[in-house]
N, C-alpha and C. Protein backbone atom coordinates (compact mmCIF):
# COMPACT_ATOMS: atom_id res chain seq x y z
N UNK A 1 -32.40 38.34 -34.72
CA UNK A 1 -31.23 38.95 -35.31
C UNK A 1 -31.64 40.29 -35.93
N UNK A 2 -31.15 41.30 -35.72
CA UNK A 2 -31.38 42.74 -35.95
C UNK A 2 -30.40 42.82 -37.69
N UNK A 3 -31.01 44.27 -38.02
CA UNK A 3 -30.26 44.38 -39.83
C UNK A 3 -28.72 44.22 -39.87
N UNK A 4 -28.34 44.91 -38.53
CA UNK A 4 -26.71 45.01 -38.50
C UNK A 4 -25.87 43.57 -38.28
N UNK A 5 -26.61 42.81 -37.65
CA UNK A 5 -25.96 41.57 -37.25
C UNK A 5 -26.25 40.91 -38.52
N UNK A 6 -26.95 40.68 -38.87
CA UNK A 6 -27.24 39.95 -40.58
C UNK A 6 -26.27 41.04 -41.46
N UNK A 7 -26.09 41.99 -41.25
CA UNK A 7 -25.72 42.63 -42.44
C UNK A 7 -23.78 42.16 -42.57
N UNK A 8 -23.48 42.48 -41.17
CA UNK A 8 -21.91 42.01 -41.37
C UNK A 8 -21.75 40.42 -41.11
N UNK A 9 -22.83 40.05 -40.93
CA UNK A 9 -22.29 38.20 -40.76
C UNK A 9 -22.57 38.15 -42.50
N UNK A 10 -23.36 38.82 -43.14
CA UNK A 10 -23.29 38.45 -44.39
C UNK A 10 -22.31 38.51 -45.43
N UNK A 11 -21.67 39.98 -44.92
CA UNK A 11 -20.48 40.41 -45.58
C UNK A 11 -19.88 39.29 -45.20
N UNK A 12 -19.25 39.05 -44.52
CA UNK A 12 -18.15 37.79 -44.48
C UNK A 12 -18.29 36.69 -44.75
N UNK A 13 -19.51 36.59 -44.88
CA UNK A 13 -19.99 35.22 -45.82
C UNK A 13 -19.67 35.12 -47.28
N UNK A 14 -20.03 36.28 -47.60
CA UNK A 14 -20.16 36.56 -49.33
C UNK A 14 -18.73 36.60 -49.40
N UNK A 15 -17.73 37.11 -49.08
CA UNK A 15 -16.60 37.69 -49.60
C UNK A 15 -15.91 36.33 -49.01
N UNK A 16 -15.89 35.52 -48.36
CA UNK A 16 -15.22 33.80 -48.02
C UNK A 16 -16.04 33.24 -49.57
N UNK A 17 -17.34 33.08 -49.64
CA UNK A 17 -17.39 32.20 -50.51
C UNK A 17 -16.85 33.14 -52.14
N UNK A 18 -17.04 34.12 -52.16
CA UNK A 18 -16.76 34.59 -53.51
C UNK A 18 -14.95 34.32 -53.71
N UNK A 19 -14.07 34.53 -52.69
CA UNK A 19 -12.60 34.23 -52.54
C UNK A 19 -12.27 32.90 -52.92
N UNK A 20 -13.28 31.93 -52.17
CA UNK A 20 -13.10 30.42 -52.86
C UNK A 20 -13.56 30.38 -54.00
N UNK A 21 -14.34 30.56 -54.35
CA UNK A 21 -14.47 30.55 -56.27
C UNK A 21 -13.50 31.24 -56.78
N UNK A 22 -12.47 32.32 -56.34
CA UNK A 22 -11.94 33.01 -57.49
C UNK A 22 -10.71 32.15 -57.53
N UNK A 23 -10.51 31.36 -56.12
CA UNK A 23 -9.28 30.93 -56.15
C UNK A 23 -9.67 29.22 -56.98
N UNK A 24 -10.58 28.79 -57.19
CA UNK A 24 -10.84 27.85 -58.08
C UNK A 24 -11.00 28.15 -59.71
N UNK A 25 -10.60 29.58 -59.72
CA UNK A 25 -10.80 29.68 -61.59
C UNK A 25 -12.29 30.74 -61.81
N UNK A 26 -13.51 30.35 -60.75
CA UNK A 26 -14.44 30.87 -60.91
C UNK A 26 -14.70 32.24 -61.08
N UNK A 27 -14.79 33.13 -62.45
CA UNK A 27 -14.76 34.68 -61.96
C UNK A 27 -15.72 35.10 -63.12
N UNK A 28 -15.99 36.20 -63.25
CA UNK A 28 -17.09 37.06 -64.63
C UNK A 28 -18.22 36.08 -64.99
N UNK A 29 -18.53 35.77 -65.85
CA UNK A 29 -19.74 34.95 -66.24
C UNK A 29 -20.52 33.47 -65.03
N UNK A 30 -19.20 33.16 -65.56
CA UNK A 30 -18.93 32.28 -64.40
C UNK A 30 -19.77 32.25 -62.99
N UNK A 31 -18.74 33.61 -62.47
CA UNK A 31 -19.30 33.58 -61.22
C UNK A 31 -21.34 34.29 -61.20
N UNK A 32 -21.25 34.92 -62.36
CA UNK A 32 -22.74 35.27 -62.28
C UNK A 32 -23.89 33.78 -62.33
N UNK A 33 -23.30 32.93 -63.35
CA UNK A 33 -23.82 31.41 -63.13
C UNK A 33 -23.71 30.65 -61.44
N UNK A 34 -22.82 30.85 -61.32
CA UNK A 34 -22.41 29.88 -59.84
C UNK A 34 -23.97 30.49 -58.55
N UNK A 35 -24.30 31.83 -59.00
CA UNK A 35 -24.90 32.55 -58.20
C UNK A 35 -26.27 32.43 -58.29
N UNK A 36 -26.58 31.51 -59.38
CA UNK A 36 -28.27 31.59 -59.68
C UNK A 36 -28.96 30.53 -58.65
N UNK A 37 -29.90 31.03 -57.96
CA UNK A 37 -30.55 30.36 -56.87
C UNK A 37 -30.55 28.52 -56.96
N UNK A 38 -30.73 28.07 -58.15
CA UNK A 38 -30.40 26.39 -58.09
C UNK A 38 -29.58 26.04 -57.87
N UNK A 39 -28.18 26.49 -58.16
CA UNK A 39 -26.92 26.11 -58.07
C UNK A 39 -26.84 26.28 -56.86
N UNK A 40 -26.95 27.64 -56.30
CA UNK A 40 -26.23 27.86 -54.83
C UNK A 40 -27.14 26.56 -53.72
N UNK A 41 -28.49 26.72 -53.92
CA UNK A 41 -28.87 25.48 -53.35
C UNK A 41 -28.55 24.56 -53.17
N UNK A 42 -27.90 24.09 -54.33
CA UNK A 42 -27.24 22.52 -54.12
C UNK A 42 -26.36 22.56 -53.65
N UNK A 43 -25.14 24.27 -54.11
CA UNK A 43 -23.75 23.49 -53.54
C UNK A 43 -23.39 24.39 -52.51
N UNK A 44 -24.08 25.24 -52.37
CA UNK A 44 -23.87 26.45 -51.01
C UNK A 44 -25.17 26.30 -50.01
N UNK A 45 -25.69 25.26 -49.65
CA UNK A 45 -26.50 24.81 -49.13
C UNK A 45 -26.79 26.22 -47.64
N UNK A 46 -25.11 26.25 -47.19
CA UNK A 46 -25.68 27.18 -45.48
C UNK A 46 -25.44 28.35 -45.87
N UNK A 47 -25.74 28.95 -47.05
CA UNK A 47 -25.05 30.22 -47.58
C UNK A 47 -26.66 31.48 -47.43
N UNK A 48 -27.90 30.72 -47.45
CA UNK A 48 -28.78 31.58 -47.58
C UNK A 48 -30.23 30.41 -46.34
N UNK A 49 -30.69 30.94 -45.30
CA UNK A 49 -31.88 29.94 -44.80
C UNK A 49 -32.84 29.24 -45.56
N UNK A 50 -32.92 30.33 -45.95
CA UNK A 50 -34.49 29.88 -47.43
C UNK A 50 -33.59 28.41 -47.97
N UNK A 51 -32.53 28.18 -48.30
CA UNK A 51 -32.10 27.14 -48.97
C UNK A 51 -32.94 25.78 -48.72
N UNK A 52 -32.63 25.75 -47.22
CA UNK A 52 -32.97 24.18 -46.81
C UNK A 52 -34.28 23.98 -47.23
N UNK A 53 -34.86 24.61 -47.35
CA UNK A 53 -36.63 24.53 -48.01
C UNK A 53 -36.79 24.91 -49.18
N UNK A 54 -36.00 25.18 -50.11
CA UNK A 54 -35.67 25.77 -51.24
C UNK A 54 -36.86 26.75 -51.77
N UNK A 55 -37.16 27.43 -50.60
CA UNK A 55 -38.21 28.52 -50.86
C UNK A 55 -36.82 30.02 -51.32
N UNK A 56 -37.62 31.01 -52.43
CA UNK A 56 -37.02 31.78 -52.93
C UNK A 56 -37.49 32.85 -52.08
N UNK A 57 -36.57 34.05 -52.19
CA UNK A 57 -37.31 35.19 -51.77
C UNK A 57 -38.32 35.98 -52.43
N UNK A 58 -37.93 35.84 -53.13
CA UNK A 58 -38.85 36.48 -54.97
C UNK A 58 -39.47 35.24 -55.68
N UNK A 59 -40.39 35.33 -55.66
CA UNK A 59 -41.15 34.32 -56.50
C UNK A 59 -40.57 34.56 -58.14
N UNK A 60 -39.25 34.23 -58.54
CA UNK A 60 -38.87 34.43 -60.57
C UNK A 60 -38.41 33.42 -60.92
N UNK A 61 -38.57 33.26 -61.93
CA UNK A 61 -37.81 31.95 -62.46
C UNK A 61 -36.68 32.31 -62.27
N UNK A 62 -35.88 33.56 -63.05
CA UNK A 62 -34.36 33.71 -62.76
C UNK A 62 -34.14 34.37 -61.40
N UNK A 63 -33.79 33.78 -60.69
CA UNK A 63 -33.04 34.65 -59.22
C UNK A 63 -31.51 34.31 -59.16
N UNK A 64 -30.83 35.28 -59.05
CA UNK A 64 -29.42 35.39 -59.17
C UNK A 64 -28.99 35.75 -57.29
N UNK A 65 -28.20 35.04 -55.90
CA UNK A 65 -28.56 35.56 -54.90
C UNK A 65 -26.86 35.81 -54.90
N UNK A 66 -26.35 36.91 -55.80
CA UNK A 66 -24.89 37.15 -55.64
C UNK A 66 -25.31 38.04 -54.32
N UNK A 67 -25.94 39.23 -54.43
CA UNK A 67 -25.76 40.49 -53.70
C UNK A 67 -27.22 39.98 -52.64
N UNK A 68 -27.85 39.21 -52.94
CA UNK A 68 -28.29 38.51 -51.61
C UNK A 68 -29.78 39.57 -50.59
N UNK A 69 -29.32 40.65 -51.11
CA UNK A 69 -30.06 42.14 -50.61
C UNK A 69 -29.93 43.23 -51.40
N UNK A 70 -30.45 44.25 -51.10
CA UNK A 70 -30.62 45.43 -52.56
C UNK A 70 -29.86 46.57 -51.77
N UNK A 71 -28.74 47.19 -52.94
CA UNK A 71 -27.99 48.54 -52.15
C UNK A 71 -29.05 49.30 -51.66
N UNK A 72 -30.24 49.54 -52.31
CA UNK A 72 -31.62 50.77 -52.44
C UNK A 72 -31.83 50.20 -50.91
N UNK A 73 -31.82 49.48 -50.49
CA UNK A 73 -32.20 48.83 -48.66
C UNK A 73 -31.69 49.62 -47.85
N UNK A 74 -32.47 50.41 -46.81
CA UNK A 74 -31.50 51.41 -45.74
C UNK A 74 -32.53 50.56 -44.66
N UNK A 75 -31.74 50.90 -43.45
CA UNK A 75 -32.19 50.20 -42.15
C UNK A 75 -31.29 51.06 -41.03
N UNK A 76 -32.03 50.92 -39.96
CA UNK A 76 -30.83 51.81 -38.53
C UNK A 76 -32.28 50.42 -37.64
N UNK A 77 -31.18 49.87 -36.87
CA UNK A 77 -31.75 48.86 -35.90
C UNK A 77 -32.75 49.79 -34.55
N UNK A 78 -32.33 50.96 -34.50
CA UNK A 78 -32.79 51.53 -33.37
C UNK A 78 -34.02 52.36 -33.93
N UNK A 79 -34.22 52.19 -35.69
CA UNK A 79 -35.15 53.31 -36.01
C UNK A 79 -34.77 54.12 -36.98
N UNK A 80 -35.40 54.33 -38.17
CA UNK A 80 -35.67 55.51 -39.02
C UNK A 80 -36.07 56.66 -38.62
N UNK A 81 -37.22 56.14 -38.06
CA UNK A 81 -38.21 57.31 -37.76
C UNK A 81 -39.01 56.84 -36.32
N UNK A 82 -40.33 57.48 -36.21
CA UNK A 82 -41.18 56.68 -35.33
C UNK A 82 -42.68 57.49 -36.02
N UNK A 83 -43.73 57.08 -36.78
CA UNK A 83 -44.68 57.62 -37.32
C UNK A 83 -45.30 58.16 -36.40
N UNK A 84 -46.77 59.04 -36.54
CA UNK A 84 -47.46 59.27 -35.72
C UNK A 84 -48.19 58.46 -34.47
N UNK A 85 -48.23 57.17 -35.24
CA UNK A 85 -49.49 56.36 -33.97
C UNK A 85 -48.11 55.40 -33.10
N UNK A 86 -46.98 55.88 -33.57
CA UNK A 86 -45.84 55.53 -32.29
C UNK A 86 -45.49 53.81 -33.08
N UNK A 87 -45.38 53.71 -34.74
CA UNK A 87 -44.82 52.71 -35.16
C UNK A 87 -43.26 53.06 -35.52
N UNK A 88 -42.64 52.15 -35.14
CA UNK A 88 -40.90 52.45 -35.07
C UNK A 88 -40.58 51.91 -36.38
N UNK A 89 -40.44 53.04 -37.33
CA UNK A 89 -39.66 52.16 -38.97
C UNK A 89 -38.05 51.82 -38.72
N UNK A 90 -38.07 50.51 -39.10
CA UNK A 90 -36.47 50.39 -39.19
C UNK A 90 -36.01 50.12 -40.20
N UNK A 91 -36.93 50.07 -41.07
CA UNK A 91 -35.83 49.95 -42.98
C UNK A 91 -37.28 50.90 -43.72
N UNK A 92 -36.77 51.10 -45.22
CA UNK A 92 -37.07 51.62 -46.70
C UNK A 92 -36.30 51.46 -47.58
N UNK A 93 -36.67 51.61 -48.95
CA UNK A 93 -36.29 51.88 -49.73
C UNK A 93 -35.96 53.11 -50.51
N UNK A 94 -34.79 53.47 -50.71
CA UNK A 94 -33.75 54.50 -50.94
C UNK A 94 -34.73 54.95 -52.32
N UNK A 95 -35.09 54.20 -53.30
CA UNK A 95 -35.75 54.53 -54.79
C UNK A 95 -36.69 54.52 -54.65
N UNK A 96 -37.75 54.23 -53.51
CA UNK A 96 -39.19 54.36 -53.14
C UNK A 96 -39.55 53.44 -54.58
N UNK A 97 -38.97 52.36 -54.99
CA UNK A 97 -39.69 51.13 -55.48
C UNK A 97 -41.24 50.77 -55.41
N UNK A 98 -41.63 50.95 -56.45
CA UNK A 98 -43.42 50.78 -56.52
C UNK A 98 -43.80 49.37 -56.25
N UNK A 99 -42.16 48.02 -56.01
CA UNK A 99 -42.69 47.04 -55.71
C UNK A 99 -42.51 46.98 -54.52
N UNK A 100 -42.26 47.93 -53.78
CA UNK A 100 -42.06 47.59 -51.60
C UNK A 100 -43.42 47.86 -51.29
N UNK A 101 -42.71 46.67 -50.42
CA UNK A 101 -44.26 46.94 -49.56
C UNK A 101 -43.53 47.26 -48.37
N UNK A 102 -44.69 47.38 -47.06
CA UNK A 102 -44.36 47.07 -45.74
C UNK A 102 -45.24 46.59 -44.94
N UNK A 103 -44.50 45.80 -44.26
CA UNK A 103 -45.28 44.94 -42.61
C UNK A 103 -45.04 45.45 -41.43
N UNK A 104 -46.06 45.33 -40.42
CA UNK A 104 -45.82 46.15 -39.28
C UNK A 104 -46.01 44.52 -38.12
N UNK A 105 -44.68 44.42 -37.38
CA UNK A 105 -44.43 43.19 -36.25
C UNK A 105 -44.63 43.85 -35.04
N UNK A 106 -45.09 44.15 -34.37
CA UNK A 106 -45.16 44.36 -32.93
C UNK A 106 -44.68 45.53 -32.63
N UNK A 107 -45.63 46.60 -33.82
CA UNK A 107 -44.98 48.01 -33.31
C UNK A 107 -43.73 48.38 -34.18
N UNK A 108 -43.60 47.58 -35.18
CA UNK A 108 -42.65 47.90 -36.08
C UNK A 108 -42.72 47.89 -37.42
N UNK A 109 -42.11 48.37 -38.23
CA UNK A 109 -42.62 48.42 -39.51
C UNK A 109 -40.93 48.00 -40.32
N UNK A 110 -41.12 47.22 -41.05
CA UNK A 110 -40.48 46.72 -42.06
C UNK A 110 -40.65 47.10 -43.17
N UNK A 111 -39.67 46.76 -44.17
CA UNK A 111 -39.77 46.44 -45.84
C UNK A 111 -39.66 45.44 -46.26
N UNK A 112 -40.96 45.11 -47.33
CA UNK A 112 -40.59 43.89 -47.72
C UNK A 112 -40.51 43.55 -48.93
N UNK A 113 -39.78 43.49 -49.51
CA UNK A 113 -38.80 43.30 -51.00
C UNK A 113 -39.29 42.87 -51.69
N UNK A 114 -39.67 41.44 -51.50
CA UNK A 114 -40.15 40.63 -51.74
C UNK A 114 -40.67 40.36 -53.48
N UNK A 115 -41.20 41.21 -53.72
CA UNK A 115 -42.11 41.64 -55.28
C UNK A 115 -40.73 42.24 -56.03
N UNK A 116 -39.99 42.48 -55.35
CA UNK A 116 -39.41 43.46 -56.73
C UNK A 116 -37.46 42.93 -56.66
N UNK A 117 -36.82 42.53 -57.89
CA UNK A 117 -35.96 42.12 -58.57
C UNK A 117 -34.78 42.85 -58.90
N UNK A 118 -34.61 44.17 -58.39
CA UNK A 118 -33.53 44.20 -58.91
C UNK A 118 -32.58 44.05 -58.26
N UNK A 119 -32.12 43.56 -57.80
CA UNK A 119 -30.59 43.40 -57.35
C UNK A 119 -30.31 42.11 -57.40
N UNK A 120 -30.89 41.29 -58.13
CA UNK A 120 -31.28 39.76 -58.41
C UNK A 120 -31.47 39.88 -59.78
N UNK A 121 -31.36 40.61 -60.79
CA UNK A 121 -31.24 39.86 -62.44
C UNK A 121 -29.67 39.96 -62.95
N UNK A 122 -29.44 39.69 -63.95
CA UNK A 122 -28.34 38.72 -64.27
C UNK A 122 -27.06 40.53 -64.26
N UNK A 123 -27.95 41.67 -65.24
CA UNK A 123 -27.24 42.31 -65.44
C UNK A 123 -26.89 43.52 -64.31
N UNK A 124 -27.83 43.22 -63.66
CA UNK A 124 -27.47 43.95 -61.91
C UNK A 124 -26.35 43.35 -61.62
N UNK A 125 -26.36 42.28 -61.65
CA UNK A 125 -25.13 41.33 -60.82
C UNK A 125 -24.03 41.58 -61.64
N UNK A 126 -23.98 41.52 -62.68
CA UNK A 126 -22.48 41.69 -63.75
C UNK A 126 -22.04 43.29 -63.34
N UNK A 127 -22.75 44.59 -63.11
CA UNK A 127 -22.27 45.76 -63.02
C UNK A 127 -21.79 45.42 -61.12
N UNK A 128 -21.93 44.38 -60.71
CA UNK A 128 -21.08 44.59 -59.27
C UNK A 128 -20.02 43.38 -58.97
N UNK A 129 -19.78 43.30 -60.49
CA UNK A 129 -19.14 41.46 -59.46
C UNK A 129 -17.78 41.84 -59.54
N UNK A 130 -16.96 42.92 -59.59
CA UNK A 130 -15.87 43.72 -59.29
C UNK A 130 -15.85 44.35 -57.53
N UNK A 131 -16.28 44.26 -57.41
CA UNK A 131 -17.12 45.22 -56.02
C UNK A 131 -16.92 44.49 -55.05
N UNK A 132 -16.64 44.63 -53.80
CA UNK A 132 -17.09 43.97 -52.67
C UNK A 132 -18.30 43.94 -52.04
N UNK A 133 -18.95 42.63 -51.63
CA UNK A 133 -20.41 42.91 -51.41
C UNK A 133 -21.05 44.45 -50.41
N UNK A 134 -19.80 44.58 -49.35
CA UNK A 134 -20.03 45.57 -48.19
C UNK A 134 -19.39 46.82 -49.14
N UNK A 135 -18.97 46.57 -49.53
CA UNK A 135 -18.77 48.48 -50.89
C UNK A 135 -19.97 48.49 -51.29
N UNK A 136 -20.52 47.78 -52.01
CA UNK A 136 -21.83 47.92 -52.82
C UNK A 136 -23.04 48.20 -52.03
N UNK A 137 -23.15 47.64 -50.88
CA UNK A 137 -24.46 47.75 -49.76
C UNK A 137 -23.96 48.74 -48.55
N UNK A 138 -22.64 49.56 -48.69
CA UNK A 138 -22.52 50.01 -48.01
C UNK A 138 -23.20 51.49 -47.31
N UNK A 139 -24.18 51.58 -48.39
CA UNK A 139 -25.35 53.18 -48.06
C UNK A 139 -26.29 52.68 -46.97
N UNK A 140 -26.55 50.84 -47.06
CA UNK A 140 -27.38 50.79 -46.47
C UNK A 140 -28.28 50.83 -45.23
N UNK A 141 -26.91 50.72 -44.13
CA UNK A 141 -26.70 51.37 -42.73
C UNK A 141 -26.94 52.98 -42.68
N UNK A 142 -28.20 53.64 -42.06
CA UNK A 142 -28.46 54.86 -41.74
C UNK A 142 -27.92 54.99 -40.59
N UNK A 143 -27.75 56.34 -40.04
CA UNK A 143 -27.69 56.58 -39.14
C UNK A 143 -28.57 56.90 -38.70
């Protein structure tokens, strides 16, 4: 599965399950609770893969997976760039984050998040839970 196909199967994931919580009462605090990685485990089980193994993406005690991915995330499936020794980048980070790393798969080079939190603590999530997930991540598609 390439960034774009994850990226809009996600949108419509997030914005179905966030619609059923609002229409159950669930909204502001609330919904920032409903979102913390234990909960969604138990009761949003097909909402994230990592679930079924209840492996996190971020090794924190608090992980919040409202926004699931970081706006700072840019990706183009066909390529950023292509470095000198002919590695094809297809994501970075927009804030050049001192916690990205990157991996290189078969001639490709990734980002990997992994180390660094923000778009996963409590008060990241409260400045977007007005927002639609695809408004908020919407820089993240390059051309």
């Amino acid at each position: 599965m390439g960034y774009k196909s994850w990226f809009e199967a996600h949108a419509h994931k997030h914005e179905a399950l966030v619609a059923k919580l609002k229409t159950q009462g669930i909204e502001g605090e609330a919904l920032v609770a409903y979102f913390i990685f234990e909960n969604m485990v138990k009761r949003e089980p097909d909402f994230c893969l990592l679930y079924a193994s209840g492996k996190k993406c971020h090794d924190r005690a608090y992980l919040n997976c409202f926004l699931c991915a970081c706006p700072h995330f840019r990706f183009n499936d066909e390529g950023l760039h292509v470095r000198e020794n002919g590695v094809v980048v297809k994501s970075r980070c927009a804030v050049h984050s001192r916690f990205a790393k990157v991996f290189c798969y078969e001639g490709v080079e990734h980002l990997d998040c992994s180390e660094c939190v923000v778009p996963h603590s409590k008060a990241f999530v409260r400045e977007q839970l007005d927002k639609a997930w695809k408004e908020v991540m919407k820089a993240c598609e390059e051309d």
